[in-house]
PDB file of N, CA and C in Angstrom:
ATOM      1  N   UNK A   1      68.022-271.537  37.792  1.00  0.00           N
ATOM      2  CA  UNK A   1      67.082-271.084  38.798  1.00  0.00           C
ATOM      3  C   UNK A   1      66.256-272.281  39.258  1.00  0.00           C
ATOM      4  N   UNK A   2      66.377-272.260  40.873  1.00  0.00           N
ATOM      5  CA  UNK A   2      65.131-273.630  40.809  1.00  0.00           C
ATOM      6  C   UNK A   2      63.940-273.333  41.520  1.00  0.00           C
ATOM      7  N   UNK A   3      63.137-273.762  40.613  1.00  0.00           N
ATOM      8  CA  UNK A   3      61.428-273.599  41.044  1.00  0.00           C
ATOM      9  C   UNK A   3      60.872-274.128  41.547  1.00  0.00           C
ATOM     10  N   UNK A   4      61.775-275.192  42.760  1.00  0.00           N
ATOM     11  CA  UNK A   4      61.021-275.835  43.425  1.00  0.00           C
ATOM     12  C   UNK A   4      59.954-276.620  42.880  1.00  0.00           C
ATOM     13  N   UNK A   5      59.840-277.618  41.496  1.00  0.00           N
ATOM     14  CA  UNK A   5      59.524-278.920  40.977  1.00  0.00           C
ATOM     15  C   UNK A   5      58.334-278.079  40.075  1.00  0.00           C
ATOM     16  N   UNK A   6      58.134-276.756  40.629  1.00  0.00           N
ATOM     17  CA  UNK A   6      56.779-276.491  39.967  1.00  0.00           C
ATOM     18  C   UNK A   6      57.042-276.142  38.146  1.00  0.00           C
ATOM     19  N   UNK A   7      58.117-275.872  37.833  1.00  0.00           N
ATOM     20  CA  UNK A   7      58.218-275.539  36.506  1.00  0.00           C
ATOM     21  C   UNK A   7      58.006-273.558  36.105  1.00  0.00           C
ATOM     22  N   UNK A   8      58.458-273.001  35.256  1.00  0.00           N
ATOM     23  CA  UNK A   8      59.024-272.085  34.645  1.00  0.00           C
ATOM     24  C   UNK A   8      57.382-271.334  34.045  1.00  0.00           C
ATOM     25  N   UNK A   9      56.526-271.875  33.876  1.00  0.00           N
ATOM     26  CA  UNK A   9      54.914-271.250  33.673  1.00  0.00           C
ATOM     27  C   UNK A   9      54.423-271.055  35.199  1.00  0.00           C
ATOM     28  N   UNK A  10      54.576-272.035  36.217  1.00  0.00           N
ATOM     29  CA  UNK A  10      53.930-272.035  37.283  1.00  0.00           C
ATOM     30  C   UNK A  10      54.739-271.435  38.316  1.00  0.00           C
ATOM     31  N   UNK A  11      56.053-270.980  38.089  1.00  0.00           N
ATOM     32  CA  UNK A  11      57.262-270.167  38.753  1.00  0.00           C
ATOM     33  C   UNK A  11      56.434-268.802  37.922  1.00  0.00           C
ATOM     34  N   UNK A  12      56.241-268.704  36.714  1.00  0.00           N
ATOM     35  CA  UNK A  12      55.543-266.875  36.856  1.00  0.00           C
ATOM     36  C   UNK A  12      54.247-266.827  37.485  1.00  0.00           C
ATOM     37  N   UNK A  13      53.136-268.055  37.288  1.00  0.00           N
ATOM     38  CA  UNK A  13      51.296-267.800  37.606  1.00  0.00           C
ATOM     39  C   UNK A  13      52.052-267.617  39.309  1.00  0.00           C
ATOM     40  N   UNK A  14      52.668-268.331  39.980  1.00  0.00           N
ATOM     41  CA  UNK A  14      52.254-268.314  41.532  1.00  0.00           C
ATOM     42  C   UNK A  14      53.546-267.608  41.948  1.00  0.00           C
ATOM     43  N   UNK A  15      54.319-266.956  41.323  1.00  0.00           N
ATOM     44  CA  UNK A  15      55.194-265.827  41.846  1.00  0.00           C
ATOM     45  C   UNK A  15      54.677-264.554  41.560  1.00  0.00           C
ATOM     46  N   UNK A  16      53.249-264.216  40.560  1.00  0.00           N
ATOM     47  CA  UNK A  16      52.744-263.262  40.759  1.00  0.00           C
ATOM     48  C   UNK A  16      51.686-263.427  41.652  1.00  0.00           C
ATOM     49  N   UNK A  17      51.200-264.395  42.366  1.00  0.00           N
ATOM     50  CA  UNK A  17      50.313-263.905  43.024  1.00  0.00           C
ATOM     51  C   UNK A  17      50.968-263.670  44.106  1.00  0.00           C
ATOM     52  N   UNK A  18      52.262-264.599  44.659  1.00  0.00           N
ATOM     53  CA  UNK A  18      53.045-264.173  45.988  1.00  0.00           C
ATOM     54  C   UNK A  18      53.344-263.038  45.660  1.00  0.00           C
ATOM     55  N   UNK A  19      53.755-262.427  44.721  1.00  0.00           N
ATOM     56  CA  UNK A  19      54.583-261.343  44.856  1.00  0.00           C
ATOM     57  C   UNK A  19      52.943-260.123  44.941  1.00  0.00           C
ATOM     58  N   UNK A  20      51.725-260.699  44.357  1.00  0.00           N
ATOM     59  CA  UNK A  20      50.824-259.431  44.598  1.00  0.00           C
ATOM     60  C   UNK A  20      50.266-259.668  46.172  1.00  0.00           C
ATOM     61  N   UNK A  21      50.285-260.951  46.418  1.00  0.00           N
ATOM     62  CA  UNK A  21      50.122-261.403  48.192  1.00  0.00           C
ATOM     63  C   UNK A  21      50.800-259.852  49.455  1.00  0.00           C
ATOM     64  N   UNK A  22      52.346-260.356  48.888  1.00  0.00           N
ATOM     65  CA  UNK A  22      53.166-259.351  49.122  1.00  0.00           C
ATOM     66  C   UNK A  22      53.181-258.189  49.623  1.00  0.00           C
ATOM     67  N   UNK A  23      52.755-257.495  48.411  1.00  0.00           N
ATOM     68  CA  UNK A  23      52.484-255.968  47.993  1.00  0.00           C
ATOM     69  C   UNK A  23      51.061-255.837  48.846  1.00  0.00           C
ATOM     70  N   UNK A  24      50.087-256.493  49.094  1.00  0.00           N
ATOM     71  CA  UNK A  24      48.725-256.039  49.530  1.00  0.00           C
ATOM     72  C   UNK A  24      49.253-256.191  51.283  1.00  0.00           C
ATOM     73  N   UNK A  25      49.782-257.122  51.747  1.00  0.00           N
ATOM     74  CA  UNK A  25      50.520-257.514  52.934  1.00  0.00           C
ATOM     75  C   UNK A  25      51.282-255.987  53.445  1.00  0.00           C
ATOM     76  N   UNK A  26      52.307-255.756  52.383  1.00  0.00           N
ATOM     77  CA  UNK A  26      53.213-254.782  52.823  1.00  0.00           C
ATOM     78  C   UNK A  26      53.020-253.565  52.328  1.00  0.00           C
ATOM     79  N   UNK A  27      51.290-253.215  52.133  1.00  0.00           N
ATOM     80  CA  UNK A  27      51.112-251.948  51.480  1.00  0.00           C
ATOM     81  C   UNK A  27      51.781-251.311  50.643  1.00  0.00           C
ATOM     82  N   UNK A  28      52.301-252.227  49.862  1.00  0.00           N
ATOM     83  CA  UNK A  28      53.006-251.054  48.603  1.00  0.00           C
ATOM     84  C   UNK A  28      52.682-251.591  47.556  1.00  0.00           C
ATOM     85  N   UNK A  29      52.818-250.314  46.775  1.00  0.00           N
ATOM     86  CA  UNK A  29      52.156-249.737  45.077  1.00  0.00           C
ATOM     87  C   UNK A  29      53.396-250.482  44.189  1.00  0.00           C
ATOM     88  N   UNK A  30      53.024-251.654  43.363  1.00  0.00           N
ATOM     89  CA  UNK A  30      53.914-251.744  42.662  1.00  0.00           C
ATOM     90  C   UNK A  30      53.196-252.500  41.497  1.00  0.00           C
ATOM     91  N   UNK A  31      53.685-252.562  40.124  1.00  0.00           N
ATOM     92  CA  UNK A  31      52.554-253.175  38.716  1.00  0.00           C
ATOM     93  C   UNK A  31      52.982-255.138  39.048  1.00  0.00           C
ATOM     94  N   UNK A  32      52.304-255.244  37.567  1.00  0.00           N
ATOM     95  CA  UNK A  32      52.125-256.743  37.705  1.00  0.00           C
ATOM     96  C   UNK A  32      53.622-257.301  37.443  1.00  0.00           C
ATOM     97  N   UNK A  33      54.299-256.492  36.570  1.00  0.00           N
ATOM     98  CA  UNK A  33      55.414-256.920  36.479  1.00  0.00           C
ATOM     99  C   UNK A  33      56.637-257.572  37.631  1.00  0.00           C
ATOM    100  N   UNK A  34      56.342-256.179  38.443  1.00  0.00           N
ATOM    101  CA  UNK A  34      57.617-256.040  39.374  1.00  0.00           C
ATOM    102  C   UNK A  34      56.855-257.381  40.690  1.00  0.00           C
ATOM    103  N   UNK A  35      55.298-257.762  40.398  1.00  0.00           N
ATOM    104  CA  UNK A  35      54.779-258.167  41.866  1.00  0.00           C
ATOM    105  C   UNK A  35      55.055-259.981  41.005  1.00  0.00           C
ATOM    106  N   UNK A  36      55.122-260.248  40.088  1.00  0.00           N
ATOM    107  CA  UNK A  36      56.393-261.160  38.873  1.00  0.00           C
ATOM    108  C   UNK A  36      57.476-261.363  39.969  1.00  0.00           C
ATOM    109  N   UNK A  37      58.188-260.908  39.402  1.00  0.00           N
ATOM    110  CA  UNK A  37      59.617-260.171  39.790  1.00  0.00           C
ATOM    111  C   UNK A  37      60.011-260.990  41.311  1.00  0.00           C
ATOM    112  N   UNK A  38      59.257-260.196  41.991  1.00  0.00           N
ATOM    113  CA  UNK A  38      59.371-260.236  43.343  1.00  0.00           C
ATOM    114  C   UNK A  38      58.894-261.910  44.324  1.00  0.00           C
ATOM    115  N   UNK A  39      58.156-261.894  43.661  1.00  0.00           N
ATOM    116  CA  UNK A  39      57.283-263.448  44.406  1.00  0.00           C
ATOM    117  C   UNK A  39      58.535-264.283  43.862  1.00  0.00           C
ATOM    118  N   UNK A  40      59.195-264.330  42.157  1.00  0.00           N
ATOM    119  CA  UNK A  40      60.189-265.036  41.851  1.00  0.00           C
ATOM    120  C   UNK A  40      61.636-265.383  42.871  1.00  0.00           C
ATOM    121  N   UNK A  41      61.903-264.514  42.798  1.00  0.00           N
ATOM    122  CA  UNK A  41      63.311-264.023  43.068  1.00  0.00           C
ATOM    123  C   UNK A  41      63.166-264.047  44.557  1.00  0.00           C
ATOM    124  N   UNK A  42      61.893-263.494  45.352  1.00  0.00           N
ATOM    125  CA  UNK A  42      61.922-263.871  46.620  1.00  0.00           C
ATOM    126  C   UNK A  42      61.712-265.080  46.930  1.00  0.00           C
ATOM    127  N   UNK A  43      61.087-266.409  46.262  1.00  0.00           N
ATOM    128  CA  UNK A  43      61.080-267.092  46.476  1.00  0.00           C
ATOM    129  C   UNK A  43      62.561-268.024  46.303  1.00  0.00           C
ATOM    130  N   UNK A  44      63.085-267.219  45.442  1.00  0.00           N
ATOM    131  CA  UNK A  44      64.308-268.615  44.689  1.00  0.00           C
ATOM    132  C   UNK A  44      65.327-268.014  45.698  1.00  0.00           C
ATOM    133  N   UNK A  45      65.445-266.670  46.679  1.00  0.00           N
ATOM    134  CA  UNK A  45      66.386-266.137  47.559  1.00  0.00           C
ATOM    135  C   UNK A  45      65.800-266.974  49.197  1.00  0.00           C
ATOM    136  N   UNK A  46      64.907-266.975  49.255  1.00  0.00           N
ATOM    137  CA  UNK A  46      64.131-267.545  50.664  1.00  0.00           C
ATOM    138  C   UNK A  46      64.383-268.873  50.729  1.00  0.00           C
ATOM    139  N   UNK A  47      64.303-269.726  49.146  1.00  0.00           N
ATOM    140  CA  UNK A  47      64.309-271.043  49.130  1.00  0.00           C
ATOM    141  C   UNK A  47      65.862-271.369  49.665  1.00  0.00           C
ATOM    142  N   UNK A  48      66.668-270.313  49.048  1.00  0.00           N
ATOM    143  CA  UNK A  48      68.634-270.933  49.372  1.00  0.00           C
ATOM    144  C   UNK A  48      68.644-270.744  50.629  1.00  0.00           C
ATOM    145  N   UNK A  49      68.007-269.810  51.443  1.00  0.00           N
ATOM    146  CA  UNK A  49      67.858-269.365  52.697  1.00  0.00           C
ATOM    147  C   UNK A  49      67.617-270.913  53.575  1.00  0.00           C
ATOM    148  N   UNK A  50      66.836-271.118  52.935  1.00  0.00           N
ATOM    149  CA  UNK A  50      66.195-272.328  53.507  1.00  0.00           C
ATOM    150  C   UNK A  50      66.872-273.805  53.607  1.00  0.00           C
ATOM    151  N   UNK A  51      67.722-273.709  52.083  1.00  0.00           N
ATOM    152  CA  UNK A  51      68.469-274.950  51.864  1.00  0.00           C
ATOM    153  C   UNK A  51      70.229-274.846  52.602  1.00  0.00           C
ATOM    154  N   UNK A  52      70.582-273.697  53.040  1.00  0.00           N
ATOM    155  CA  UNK A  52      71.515-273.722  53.925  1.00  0.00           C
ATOM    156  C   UNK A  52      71.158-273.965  55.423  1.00  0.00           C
ATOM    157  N   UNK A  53      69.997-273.929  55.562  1.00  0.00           N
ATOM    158  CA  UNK A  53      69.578-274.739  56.774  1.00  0.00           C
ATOM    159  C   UNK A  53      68.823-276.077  56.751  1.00  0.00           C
ATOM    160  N   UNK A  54      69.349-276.548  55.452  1.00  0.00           N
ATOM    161  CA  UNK A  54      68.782-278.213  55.575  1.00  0.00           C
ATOM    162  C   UNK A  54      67.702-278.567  55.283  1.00  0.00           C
ATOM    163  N   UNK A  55      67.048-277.385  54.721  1.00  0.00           N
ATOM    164  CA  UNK A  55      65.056-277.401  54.788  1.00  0.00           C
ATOM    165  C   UNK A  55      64.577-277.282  53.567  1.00  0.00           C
ATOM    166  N   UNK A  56      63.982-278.361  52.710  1.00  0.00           N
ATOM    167  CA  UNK A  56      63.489-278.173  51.469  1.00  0.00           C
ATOM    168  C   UNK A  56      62.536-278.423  51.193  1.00  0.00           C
ATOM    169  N   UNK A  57      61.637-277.717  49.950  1.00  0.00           N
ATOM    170  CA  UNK A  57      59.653-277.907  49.830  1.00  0.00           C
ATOM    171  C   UNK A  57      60.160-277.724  48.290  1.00  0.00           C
ATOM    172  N   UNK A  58      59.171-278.728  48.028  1.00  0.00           N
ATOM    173  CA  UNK A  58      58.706-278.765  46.291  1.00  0.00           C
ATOM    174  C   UNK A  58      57.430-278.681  46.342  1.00  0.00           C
ATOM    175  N   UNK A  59      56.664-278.020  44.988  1.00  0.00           N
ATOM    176  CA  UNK A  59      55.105-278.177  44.903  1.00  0.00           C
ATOM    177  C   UNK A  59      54.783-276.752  44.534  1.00  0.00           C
ATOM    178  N   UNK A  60      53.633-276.641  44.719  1.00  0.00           N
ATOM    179  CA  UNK A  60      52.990-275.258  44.415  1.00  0.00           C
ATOM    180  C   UNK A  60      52.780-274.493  45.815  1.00  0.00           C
ATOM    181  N   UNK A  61      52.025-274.825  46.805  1.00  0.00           N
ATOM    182  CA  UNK A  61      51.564-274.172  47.880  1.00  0.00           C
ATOM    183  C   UNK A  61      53.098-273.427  48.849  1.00  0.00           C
ATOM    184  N   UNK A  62      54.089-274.802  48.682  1.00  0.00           N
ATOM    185  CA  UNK A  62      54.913-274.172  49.600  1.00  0.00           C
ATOM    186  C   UNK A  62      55.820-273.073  48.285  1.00  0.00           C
ATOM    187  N   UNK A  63      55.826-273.482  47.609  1.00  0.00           N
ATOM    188  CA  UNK A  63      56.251-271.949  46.705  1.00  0.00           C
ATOM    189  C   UNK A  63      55.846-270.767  46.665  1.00  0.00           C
ATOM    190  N   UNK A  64      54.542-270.972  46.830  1.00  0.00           N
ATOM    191  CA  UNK A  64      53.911-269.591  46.939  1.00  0.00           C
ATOM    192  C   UNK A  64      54.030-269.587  48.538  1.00  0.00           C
ATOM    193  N   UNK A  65      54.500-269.734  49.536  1.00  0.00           N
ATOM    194  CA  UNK A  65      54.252-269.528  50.815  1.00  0.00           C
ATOM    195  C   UNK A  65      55.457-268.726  51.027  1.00  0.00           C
ATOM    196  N   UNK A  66      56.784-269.663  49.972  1.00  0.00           N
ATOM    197  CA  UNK A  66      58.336-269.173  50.739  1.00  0.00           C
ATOM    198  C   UNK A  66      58.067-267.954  49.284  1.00  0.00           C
ATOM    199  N   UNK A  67      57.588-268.005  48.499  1.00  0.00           N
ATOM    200  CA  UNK A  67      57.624-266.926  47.231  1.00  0.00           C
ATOM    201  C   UNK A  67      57.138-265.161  47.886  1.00  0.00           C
ATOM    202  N   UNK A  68      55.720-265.377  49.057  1.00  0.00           N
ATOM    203  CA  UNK A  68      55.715-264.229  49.380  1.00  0.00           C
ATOM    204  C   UNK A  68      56.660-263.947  50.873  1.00  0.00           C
ATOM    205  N   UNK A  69      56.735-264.842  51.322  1.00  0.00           N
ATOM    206  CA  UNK A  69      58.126-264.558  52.604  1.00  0.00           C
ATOM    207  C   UNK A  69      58.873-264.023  51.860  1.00  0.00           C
ATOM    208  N   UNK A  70      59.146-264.340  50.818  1.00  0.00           N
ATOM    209  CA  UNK A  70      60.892-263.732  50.365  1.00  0.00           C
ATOM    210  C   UNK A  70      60.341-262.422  49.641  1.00  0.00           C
ATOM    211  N   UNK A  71      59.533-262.185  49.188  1.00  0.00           N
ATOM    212  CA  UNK A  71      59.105-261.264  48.610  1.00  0.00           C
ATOM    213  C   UNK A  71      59.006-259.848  49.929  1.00  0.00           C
ATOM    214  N   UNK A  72      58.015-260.321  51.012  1.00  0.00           N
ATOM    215  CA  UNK A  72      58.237-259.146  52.048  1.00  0.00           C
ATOM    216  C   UNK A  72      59.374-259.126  52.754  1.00  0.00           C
ATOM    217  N   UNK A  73      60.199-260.244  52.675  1.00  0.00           N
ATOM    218  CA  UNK A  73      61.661-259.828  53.033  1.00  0.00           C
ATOM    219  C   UNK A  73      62.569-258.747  51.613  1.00  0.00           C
ATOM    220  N   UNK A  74      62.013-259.177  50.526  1.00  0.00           N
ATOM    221  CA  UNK A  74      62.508-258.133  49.249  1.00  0.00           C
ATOM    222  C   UNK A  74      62.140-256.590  49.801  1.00  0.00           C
ATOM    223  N   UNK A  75      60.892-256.328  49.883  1.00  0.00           N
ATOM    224  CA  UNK A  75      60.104-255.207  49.820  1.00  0.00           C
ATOM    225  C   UNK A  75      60.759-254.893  51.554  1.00  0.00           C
ATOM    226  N   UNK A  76      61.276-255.087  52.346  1.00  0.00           N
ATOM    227  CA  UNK A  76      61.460-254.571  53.583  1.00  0.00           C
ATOM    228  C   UNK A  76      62.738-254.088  53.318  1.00  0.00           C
ATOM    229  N   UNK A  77      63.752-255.055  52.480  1.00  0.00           N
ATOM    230  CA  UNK A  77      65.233-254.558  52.748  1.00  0.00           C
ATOM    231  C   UNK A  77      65.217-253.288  51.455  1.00  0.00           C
ATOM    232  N   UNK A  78      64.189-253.064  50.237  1.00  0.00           N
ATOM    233  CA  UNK A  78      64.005-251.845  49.574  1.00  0.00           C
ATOM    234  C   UNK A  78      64.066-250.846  50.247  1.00  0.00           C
ATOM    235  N   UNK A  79      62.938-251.169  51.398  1.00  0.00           N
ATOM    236  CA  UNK A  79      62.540-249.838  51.928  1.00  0.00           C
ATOM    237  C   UNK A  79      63.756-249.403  53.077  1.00  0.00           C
ATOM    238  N   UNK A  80      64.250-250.144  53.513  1.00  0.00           N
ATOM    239  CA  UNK A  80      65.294-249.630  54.381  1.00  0.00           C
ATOM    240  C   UNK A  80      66.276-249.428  53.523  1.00  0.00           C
ATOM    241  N   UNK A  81      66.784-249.753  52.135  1.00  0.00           N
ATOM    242  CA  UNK A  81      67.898-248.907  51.652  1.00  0.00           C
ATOM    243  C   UNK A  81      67.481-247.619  50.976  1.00  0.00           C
ATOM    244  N   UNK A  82      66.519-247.586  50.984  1.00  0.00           N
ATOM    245  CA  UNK A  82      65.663-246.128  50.141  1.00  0.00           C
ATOM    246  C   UNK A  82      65.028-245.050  51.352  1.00  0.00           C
ATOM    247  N   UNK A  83      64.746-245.976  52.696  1.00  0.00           N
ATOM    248  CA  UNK A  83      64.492-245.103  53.557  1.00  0.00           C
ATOM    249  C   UNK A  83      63.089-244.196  52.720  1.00  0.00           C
ATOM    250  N   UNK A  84      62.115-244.745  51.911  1.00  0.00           N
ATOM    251  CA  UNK A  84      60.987-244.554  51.802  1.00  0.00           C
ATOM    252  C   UNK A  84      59.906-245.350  51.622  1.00  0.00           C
ATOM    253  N   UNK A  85      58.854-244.913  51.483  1.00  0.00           N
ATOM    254  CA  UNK A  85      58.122-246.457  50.931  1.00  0.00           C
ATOM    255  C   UNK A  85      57.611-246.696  49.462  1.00  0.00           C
ATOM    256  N   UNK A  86      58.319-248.204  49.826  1.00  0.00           N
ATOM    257  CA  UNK A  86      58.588-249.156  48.142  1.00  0.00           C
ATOM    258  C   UNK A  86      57.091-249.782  48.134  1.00  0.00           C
TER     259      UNK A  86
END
């Protein structure tokens, strides 16, 4: 998994706040775990997004920037396969 230079402690502190960024952004109810979860994984899915178009950020700020992009891109494609709100 790459964390974009920030490291595996600072891939969970600032993928939960993207991922609670997120959730307050995209009005939805979700715990600390899943708002974890989400800032992660949206970030490390947004980042490949990014690196198939040639475009790369290391550091903290732009992690948490592409961490909650990918995160309300997570929480949008939920809600359109559930067709409720995530």
């Amino acid at each position: 998994m790459d964390t974009n230079g920030v490291g595996w402690l600072g891939a969970i502190i600032v993928g939960g706040i993207a991922g609670w960024l997120a959730e307050q952004f995209m009005k939805s109810n979700m715990g600390i775990i899943m708002n974890i979860l989400l800032g992660i994984v949206g970030a490390v899915v947004f980042n490949f997004i990014l690196s198939l178009l040639n475009l790369g950020f290391t550091g903290v700020i732009p992690f948490l920037i592409i961490g909650f992009i990918g995160a309300c891109i997570l929480i949008a494609i939920a809600r359109a396969l559930r067709g409720s709100r995530v």
